[in-house]
ModelCIF file with pLDDT and N, C-alpha, C, O atoms, coordinates in Angstrom:
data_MODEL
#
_entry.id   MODEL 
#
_entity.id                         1 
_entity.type                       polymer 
_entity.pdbx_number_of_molecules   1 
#
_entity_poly.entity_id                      1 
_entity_poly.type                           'polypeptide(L)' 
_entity_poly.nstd_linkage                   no 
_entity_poly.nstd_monomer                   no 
_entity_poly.pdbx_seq_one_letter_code       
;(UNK)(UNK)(UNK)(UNK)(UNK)(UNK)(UNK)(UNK)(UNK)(UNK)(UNK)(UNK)(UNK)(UNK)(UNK)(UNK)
(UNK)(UNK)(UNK)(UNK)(UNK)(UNK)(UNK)(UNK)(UNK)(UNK)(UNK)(UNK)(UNK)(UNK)(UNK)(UNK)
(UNK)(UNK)
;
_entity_poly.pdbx_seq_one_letter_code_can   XXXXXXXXXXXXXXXXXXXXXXXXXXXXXXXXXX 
_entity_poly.pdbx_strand_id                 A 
#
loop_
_entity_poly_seq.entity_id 
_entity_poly_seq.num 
_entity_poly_seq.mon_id 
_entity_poly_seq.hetero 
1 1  UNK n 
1 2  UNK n 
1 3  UNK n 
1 4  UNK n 
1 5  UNK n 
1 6  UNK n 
1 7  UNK n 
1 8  UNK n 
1 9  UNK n 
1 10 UNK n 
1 11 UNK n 
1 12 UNK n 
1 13 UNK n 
1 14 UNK n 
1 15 UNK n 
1 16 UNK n 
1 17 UNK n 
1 18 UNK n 
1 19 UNK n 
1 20 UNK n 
1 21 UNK n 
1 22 UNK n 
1 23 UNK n 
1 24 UNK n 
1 25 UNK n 
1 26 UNK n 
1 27 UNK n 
1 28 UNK n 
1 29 UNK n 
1 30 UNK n 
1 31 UNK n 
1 32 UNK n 
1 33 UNK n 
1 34 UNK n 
#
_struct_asym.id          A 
_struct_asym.entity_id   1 
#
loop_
_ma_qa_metric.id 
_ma_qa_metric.mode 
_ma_qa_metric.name 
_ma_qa_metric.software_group_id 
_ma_qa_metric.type 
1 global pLDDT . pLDDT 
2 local  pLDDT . pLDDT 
#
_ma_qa_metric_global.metric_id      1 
_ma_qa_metric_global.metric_value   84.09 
_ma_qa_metric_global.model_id       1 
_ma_qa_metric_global.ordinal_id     1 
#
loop_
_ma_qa_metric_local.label_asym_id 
_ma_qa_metric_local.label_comp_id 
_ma_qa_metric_local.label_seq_id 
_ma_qa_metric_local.metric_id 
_ma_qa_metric_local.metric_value 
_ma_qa_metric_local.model_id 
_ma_qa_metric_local.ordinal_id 
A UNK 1  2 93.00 1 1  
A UNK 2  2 94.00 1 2  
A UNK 3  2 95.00 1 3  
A UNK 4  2 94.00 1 4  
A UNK 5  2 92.00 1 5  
A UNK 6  2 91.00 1 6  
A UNK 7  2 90.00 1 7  
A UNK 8  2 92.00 1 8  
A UNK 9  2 93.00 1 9  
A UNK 10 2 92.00 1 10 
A UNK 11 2 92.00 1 11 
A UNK 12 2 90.00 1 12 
A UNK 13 2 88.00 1 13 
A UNK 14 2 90.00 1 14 
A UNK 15 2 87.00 1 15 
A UNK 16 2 87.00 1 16 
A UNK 17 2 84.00 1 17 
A UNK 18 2 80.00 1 18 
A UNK 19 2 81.00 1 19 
A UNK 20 2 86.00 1 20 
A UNK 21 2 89.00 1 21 
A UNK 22 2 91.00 1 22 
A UNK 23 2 92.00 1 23 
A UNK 24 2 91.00 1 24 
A UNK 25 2 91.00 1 25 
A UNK 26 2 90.00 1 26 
A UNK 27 2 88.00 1 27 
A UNK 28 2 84.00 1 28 
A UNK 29 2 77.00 1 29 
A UNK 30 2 70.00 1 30 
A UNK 31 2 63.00 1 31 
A UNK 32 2 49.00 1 32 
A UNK 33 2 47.00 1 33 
A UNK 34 2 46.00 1 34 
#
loop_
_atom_site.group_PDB 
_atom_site.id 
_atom_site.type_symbol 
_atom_site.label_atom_id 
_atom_site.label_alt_id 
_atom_site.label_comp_id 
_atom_site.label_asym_id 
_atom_site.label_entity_id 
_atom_site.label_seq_id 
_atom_site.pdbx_PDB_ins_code 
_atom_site.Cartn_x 
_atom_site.Cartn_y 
_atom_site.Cartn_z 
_atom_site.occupancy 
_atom_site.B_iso_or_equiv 
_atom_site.pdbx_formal_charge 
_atom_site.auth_seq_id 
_atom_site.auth_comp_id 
_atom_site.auth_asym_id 
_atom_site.auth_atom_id 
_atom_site.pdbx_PDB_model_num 
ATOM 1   N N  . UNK A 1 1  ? -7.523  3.954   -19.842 1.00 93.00 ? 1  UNK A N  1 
ATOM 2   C CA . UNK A 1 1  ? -7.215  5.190   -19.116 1.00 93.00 ? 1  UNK A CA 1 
ATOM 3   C C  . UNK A 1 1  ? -8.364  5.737   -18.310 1.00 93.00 ? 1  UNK A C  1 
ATOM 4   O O  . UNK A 1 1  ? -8.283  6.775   -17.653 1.00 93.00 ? 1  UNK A O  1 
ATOM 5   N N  . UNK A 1 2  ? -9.743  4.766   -18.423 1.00 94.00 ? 2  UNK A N  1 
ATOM 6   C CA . UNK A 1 2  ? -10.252 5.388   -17.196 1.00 94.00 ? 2  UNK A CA 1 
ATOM 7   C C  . UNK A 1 2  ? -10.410 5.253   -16.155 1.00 94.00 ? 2  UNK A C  1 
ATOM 8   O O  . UNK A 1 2  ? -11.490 5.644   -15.714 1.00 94.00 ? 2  UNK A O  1 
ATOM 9   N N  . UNK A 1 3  ? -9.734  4.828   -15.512 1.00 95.00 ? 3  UNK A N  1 
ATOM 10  C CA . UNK A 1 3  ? -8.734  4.632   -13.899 1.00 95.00 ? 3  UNK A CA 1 
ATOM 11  C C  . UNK A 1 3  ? -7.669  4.723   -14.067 1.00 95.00 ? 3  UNK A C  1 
ATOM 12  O O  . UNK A 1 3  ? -6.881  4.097   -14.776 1.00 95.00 ? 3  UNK A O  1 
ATOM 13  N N  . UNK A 1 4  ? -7.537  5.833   -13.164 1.00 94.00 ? 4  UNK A N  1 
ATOM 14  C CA . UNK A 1 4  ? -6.600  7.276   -13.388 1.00 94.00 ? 4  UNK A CA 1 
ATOM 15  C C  . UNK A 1 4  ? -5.742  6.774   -11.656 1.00 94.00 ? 4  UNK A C  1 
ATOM 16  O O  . UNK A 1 4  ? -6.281  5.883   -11.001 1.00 94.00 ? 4  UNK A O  1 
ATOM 17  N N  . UNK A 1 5  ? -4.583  7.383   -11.174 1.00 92.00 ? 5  UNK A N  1 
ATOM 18  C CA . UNK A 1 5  ? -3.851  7.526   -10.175 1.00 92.00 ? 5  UNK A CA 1 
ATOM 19  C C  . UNK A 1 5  ? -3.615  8.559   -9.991  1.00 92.00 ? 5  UNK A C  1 
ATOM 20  O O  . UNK A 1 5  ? -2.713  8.721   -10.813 1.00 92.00 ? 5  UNK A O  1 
ATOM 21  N N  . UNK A 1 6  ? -3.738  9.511   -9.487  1.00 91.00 ? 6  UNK A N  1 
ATOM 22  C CA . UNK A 1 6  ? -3.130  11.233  -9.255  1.00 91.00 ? 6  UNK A CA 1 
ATOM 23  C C  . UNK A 1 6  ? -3.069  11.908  -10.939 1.00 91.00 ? 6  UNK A C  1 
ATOM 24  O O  . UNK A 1 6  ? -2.463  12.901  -11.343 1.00 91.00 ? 6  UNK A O  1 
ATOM 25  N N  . UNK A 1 7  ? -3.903  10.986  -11.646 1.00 90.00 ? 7  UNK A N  1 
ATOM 26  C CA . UNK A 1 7  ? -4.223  11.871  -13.189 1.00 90.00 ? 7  UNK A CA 1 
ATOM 27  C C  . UNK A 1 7  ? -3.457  11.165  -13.814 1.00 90.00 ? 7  UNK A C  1 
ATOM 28  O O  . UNK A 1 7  ? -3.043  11.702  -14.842 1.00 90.00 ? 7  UNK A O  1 
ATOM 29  N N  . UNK A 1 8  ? -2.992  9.905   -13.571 1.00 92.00 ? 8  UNK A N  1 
ATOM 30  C CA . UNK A 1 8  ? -1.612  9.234   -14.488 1.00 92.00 ? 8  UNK A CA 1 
ATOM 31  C C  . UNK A 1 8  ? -2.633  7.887   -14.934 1.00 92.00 ? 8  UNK A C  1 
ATOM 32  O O  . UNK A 1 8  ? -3.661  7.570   -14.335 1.00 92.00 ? 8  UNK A O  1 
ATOM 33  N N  . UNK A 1 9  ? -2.145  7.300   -15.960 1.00 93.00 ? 9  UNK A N  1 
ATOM 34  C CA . UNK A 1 9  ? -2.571  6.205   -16.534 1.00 93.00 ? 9  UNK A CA 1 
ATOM 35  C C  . UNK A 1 9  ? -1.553  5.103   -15.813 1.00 93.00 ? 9  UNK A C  1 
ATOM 36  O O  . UNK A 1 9  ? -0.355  5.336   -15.649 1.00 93.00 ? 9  UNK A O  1 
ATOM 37  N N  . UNK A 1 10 ? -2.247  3.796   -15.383 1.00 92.00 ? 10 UNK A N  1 
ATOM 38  C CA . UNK A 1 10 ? -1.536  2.709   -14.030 1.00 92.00 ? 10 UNK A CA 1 
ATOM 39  C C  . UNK A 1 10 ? -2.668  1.413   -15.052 1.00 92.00 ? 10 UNK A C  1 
ATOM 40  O O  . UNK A 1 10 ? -3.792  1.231   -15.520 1.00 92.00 ? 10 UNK A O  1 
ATOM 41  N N  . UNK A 1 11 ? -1.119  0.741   -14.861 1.00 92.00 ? 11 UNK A N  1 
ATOM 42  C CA . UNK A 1 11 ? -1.773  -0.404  -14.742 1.00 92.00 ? 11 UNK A CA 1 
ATOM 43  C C  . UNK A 1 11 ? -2.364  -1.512  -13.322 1.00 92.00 ? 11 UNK A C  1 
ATOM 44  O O  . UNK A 1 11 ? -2.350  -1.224  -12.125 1.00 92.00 ? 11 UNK A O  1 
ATOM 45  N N  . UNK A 1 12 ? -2.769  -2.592  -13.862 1.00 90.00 ? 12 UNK A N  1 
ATOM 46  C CA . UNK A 1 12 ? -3.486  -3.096  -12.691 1.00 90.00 ? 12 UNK A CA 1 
ATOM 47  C C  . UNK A 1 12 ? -3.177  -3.422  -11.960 1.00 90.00 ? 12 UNK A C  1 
ATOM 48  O O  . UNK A 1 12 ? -3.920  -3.792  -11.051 1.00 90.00 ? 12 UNK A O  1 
ATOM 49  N N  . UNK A 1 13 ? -1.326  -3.512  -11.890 1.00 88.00 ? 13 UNK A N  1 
ATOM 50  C CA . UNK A 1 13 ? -0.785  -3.768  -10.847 1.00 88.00 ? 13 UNK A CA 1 
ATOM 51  C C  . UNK A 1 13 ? -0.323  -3.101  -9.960  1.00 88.00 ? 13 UNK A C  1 
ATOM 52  O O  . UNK A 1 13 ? 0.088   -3.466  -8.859  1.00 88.00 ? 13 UNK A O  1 
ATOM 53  N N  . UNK A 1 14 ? -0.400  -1.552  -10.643 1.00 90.00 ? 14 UNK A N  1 
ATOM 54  C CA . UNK A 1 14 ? 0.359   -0.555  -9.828  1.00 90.00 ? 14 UNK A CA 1 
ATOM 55  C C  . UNK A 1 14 ? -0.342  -0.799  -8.295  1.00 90.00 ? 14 UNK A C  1 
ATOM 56  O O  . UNK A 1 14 ? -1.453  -0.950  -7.787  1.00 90.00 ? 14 UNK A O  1 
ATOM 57  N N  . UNK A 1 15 ? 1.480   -0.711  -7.822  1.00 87.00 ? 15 UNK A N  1 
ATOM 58  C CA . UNK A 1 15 ? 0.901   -0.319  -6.168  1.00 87.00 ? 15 UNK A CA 1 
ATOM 59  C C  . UNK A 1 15 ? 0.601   1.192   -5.651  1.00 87.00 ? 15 UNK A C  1 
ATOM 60  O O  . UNK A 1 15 ? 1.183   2.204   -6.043  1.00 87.00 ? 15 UNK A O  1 
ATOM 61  N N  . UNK A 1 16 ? -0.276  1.131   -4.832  1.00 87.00 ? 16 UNK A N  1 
ATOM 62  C CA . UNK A 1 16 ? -1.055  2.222   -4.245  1.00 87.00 ? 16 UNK A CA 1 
ATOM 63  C C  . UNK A 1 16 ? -0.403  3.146   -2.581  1.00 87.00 ? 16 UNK A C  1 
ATOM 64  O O  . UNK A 1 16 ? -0.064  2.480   -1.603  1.00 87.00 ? 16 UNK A O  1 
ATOM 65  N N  . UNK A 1 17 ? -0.358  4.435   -2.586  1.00 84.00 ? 17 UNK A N  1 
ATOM 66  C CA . UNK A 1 17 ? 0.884   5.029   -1.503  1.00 84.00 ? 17 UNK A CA 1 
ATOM 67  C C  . UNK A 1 17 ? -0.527  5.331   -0.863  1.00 84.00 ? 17 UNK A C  1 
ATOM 68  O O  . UNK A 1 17 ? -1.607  5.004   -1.357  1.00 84.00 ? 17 UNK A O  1 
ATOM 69  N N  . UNK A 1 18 ? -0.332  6.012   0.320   1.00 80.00 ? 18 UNK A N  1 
ATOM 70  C CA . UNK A 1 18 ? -1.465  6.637   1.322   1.00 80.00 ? 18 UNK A CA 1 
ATOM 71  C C  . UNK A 1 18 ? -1.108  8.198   0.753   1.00 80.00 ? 18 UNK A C  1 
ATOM 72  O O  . UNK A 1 18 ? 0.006   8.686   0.563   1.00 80.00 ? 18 UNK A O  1 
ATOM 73  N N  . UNK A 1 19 ? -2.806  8.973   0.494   1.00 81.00 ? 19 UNK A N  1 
ATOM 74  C CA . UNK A 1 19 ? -2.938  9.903   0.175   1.00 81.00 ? 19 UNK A CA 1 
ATOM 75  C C  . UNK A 1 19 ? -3.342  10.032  -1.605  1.00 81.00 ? 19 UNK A C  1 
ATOM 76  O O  . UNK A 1 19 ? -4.239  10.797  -1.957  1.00 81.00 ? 19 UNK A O  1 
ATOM 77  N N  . UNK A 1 20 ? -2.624  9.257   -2.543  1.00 86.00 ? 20 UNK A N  1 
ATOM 78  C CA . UNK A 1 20 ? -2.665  9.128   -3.863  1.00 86.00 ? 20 UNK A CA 1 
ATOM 79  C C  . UNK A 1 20 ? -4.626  9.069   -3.998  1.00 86.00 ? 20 UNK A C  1 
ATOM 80  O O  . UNK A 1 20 ? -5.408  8.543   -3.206  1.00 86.00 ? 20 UNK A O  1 
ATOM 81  N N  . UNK A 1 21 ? -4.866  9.651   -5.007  1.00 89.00 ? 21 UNK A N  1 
ATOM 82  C CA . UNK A 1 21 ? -5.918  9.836   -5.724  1.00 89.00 ? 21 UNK A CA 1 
ATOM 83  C C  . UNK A 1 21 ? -6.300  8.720   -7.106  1.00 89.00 ? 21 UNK A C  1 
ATOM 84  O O  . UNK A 1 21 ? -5.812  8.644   -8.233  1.00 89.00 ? 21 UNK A O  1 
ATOM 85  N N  . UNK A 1 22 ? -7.273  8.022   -6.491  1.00 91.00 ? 22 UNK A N  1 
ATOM 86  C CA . UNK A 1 22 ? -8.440  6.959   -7.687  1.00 91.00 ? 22 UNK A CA 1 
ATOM 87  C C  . UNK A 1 22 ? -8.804  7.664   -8.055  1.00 91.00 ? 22 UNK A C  1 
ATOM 88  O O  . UNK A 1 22 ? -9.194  8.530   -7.271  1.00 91.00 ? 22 UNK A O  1 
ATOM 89  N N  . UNK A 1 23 ? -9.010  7.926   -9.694  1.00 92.00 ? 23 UNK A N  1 
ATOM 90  C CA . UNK A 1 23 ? -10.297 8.371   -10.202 1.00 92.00 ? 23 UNK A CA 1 
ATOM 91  C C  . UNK A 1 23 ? -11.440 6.694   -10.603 1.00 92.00 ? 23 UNK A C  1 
ATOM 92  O O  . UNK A 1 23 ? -10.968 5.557   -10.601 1.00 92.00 ? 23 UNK A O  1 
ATOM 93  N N  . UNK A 1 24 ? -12.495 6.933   -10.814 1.00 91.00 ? 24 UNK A N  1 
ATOM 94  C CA . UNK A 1 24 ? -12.986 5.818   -10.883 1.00 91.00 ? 24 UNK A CA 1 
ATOM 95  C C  . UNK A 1 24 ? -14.423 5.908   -11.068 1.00 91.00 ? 24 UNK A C  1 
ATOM 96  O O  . UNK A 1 24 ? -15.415 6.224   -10.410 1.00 91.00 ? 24 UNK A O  1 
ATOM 97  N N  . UNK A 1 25 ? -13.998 5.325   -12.746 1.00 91.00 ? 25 UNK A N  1 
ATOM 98  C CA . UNK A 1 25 ? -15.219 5.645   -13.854 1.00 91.00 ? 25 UNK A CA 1 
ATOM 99  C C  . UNK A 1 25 ? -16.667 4.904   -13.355 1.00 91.00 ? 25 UNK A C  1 
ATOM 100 O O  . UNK A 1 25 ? -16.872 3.846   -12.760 1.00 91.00 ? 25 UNK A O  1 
ATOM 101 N N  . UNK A 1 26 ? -17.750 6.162   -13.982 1.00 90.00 ? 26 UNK A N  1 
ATOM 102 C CA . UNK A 1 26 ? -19.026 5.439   -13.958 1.00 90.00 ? 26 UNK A CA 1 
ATOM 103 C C  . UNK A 1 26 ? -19.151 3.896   -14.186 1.00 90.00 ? 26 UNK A C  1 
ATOM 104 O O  . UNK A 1 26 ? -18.871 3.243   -15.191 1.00 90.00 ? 26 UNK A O  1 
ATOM 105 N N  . UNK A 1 27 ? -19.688 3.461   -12.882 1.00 88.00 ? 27 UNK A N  1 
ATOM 106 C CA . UNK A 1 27 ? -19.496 1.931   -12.889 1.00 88.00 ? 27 UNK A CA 1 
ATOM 107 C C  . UNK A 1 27 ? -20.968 1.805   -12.608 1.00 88.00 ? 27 UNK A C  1 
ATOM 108 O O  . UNK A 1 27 ? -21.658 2.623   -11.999 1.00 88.00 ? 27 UNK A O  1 
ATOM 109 N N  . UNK A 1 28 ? -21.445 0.385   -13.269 1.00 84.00 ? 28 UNK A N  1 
ATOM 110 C CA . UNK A 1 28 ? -22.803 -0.176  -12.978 1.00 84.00 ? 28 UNK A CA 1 
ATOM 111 C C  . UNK A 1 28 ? -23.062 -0.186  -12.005 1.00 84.00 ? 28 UNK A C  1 
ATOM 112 O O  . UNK A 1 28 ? -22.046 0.129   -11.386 1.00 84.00 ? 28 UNK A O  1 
ATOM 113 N N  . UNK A 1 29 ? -24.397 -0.479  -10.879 1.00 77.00 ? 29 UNK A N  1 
ATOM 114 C CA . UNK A 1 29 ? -24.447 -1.000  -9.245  1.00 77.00 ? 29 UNK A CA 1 
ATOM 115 C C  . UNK A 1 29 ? -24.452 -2.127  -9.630  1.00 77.00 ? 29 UNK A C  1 
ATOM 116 O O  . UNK A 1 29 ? -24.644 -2.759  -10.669 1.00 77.00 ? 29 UNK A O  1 
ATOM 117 N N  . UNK A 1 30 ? -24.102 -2.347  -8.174  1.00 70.00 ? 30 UNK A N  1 
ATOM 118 C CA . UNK A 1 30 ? -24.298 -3.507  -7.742  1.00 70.00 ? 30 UNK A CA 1 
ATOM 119 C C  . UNK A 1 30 ? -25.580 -4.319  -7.876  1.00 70.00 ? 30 UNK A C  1 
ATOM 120 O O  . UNK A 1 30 ? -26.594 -3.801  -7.409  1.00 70.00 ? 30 UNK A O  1 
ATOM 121 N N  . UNK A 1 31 ? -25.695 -5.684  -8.525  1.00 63.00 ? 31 UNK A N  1 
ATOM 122 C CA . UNK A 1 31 ? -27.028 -6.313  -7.908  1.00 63.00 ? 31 UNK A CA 1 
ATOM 123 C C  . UNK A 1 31 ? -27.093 -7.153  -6.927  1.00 63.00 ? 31 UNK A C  1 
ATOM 124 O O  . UNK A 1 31 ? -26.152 -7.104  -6.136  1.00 63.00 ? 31 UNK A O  1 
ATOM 125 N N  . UNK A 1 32 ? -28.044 -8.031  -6.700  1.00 49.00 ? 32 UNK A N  1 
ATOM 126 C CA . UNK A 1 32 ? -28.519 -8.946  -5.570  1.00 49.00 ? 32 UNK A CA 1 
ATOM 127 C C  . UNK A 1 32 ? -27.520 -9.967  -6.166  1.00 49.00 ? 32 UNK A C  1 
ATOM 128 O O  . UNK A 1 32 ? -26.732 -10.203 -5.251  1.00 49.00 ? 32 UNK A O  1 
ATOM 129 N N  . UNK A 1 33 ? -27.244 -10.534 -7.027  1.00 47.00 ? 33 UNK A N  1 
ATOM 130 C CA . UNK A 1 33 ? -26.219 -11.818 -7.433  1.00 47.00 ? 33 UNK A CA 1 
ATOM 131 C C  . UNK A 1 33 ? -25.291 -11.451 -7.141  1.00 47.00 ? 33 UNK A C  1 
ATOM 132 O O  . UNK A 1 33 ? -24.415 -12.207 -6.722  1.00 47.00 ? 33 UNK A O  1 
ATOM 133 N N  . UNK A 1 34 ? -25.059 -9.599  -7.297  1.00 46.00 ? 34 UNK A N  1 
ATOM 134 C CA . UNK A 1 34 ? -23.463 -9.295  -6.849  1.00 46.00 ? 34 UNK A CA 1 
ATOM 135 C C  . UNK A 1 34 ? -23.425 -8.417  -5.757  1.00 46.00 ? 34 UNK A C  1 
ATOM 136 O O  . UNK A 1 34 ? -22.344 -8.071  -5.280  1.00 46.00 ? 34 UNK A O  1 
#
C-alpha cells in the first residue's frame, strides 16, 4: 500500500486516467549502474 492512486490501494497493473494522483514512496537514488 505504498503506492497509492488518488489514496486507493492498485495493483501493478492498474491502468492509469489523465489527472489521477501517484503517491510514491521514499525511493533510493539512482546510481551510476542504474
Amino acid at each position: 500500500g505504498e503506492i497509492r492512486v488518488d489514496g486507493g490501494r492498485v495493483k501493478a497493473a492498474t491502468r492509469l486516467m489523465p489527472g489521477q494522483t501517484v503517491r510514491v514512496p521514499p525511493l533510493p537514488e539512482p546510481t551510476d549502474a542504474a
